[in-house]
Protein backbone atom coordinates (compact mmCIF):
# COMPACT_ATOMS: atom_id res chain seq x y z
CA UNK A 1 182.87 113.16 166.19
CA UNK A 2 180.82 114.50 163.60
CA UNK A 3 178.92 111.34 162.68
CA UNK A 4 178.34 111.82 166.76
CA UNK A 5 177.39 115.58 166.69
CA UNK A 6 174.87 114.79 163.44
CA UNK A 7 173.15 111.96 165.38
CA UNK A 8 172.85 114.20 168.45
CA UNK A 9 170.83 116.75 166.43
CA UNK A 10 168.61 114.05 165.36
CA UNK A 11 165.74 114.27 167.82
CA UNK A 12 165.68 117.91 167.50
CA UNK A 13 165.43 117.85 163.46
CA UNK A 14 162.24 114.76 164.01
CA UNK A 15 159.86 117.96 165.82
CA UNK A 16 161.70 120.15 162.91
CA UNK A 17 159.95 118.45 159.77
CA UNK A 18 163.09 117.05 158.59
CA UNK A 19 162.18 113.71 157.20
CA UNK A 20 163.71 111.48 158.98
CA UNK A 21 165.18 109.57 155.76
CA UNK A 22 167.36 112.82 155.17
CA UNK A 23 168.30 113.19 158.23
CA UNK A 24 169.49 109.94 158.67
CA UNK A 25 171.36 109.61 155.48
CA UNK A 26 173.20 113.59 156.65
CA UNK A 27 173.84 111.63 159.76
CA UNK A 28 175.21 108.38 158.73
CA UNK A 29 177.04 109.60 155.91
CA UNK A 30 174.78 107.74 152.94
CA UNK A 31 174.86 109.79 149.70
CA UNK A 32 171.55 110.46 148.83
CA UNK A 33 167.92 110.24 150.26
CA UNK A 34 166.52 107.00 150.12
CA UNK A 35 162.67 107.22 150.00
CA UNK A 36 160.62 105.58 152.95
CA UNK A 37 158.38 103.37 151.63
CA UNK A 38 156.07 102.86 154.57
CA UNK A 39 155.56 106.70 154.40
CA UNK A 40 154.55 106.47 150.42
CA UNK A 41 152.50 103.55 151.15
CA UNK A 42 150.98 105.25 154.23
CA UNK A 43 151.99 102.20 156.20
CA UNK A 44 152.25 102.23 159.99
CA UNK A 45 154.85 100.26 160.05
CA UNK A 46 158.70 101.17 159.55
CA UNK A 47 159.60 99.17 156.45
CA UNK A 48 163.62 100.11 156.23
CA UNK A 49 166.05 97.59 157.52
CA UNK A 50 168.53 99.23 160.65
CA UNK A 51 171.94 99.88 159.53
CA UNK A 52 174.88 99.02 161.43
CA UNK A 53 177.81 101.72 161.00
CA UNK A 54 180.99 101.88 163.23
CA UNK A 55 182.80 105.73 164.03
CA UNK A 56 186.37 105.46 164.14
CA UNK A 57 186.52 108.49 165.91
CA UNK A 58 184.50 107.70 168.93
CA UNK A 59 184.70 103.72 168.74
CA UNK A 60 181.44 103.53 168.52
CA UNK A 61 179.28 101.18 166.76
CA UNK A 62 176.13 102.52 166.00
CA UNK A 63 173.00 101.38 164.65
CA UNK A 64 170.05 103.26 163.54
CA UNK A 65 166.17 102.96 162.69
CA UNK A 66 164.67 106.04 161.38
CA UNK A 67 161.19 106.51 159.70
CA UNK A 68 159.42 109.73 159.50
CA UNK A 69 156.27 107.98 159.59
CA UNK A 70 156.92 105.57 162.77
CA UNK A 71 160.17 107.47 164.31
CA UNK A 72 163.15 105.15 164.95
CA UNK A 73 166.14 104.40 167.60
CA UNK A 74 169.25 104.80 167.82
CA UNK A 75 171.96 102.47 169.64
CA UNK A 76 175.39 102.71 170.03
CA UNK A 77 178.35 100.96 171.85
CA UNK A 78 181.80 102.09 172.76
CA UNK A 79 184.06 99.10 171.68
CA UNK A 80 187.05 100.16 173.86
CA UNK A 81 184.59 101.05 177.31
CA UNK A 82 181.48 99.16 176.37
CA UNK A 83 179.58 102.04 177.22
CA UNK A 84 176.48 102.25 175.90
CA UNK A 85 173.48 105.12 174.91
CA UNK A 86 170.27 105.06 172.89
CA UNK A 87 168.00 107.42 171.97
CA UNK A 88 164.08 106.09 171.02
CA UNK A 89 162.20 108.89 169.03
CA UNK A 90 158.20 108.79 168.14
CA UNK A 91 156.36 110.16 165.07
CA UNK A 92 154.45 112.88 167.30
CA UNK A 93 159.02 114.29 167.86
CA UNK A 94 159.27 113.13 171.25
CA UNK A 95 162.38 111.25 172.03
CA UNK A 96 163.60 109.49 174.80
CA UNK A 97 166.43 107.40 175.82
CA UNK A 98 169.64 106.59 178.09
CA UNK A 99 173.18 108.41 177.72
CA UNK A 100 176.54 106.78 178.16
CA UNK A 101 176.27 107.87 182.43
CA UNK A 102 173.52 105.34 182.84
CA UNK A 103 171.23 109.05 182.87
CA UNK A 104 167.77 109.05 181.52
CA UNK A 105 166.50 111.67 179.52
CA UNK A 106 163.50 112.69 177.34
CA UNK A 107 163.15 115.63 174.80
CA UNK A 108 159.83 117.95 174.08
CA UNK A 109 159.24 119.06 170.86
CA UNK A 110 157.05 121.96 171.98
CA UNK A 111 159.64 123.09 174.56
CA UNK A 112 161.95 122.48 172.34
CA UNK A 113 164.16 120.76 174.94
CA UNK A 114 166.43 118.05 176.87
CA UNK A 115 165.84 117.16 179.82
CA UNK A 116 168.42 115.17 182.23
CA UNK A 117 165.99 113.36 184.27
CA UNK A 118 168.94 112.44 186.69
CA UNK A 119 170.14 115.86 186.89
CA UNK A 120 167.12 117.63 186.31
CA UNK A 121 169.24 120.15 183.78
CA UNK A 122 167.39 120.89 180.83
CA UNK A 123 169.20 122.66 177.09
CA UNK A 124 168.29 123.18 174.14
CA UNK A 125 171.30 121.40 172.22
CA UNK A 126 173.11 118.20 173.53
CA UNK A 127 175.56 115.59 173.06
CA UNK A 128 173.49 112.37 173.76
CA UNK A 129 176.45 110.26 175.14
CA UNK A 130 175.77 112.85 177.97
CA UNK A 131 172.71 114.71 177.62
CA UNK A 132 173.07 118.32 179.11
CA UNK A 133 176.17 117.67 180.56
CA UNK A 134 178.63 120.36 182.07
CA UNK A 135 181.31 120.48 178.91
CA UNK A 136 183.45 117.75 179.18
C-alpha cells in the first residue's frame, strides 16, 4: 500500500517542482536519485529505460516512466483481478489517465486538483486505482 499511496501523490509532486527522478525513486523504493540525463543534456526526449516493479501488497505490477523534462506514465495491473489503471503526466504537471473502475480522470496543476470525469467529483488528494472515490 505504500508503494500505492507514493505513486498516487505522484502527479501532484510533477506541478510541485519535485523532479520527477526523486520522486520516482521515493516512490518505487530505489535508494538514491539517479540523474536524468535528457534533462542535463537538455534533450526532449526521455532517455531512462521504464522499470517494471511488482507490490506484494496490492498484487500489482507496476511499471513506470518518469522524466522531469518530458513527464512519464505510469501502468499497473492487478495479477489476481486483472484490473488495470494508468496515469500519463506532461512536463507543463498535467496528468491524465484511467483508474481501476474503467473512470477517466485528469488533474490541474493550477487548481491543484482531480477530477473524476465519470463522476464529476473533484479532491485535492486521491488514490488513483479510484480517483476521488467515496472511501472504500
Amino acid at each position: 500500500m505504500k508503494t500505492l499511496a507514493a505513486l498516487s501523490a505522484v502527479a501532484l509532486c510533477l506541478s510541485a517542482g519535485i523532479g520527477h527522478a526523486q520522486v520516482y525513486n521515493a516512490t518505487l523504493g530505489f535508494g538514491g536519485v539517479e540523474p536524468d540525463i535528457g534533462c542535463i543534456r537538455g534533450a526532449q526526449v526521455g532517455s531512462r529505460f521504464p522499470v517494471n516493479v511488482y507490490d506484494a501488497h496490492t498484487h500489482e505490477r507496476v511499471l513506470a516512466n518518469i522524466s522531469r523534462c518530458t513527464g512519464g506514465y505510469i501502468k499497473a495491473v492487478n495479477e489476481d483481478t486483472g484490473a488495470h489503471w494508468n496515469a500519463d503526466m506532461f512536463e507543463n504537471g498535467t496528468a491524465r489517465g484511467r483508474d481501476a473502475d474503467g473512470h477517466a480522470w485528469r488533474y490541474d496543476p493550477r487548481a491543484r486538483q482531480f477530477t473524476n470525469l465519470a463522476t464529476n467529483a473533484t479532491c485535492a488528494h486521491t488514490d488513483l486505482r479510484h480517483v476521488c472515490a467515496i472511501e472504500r
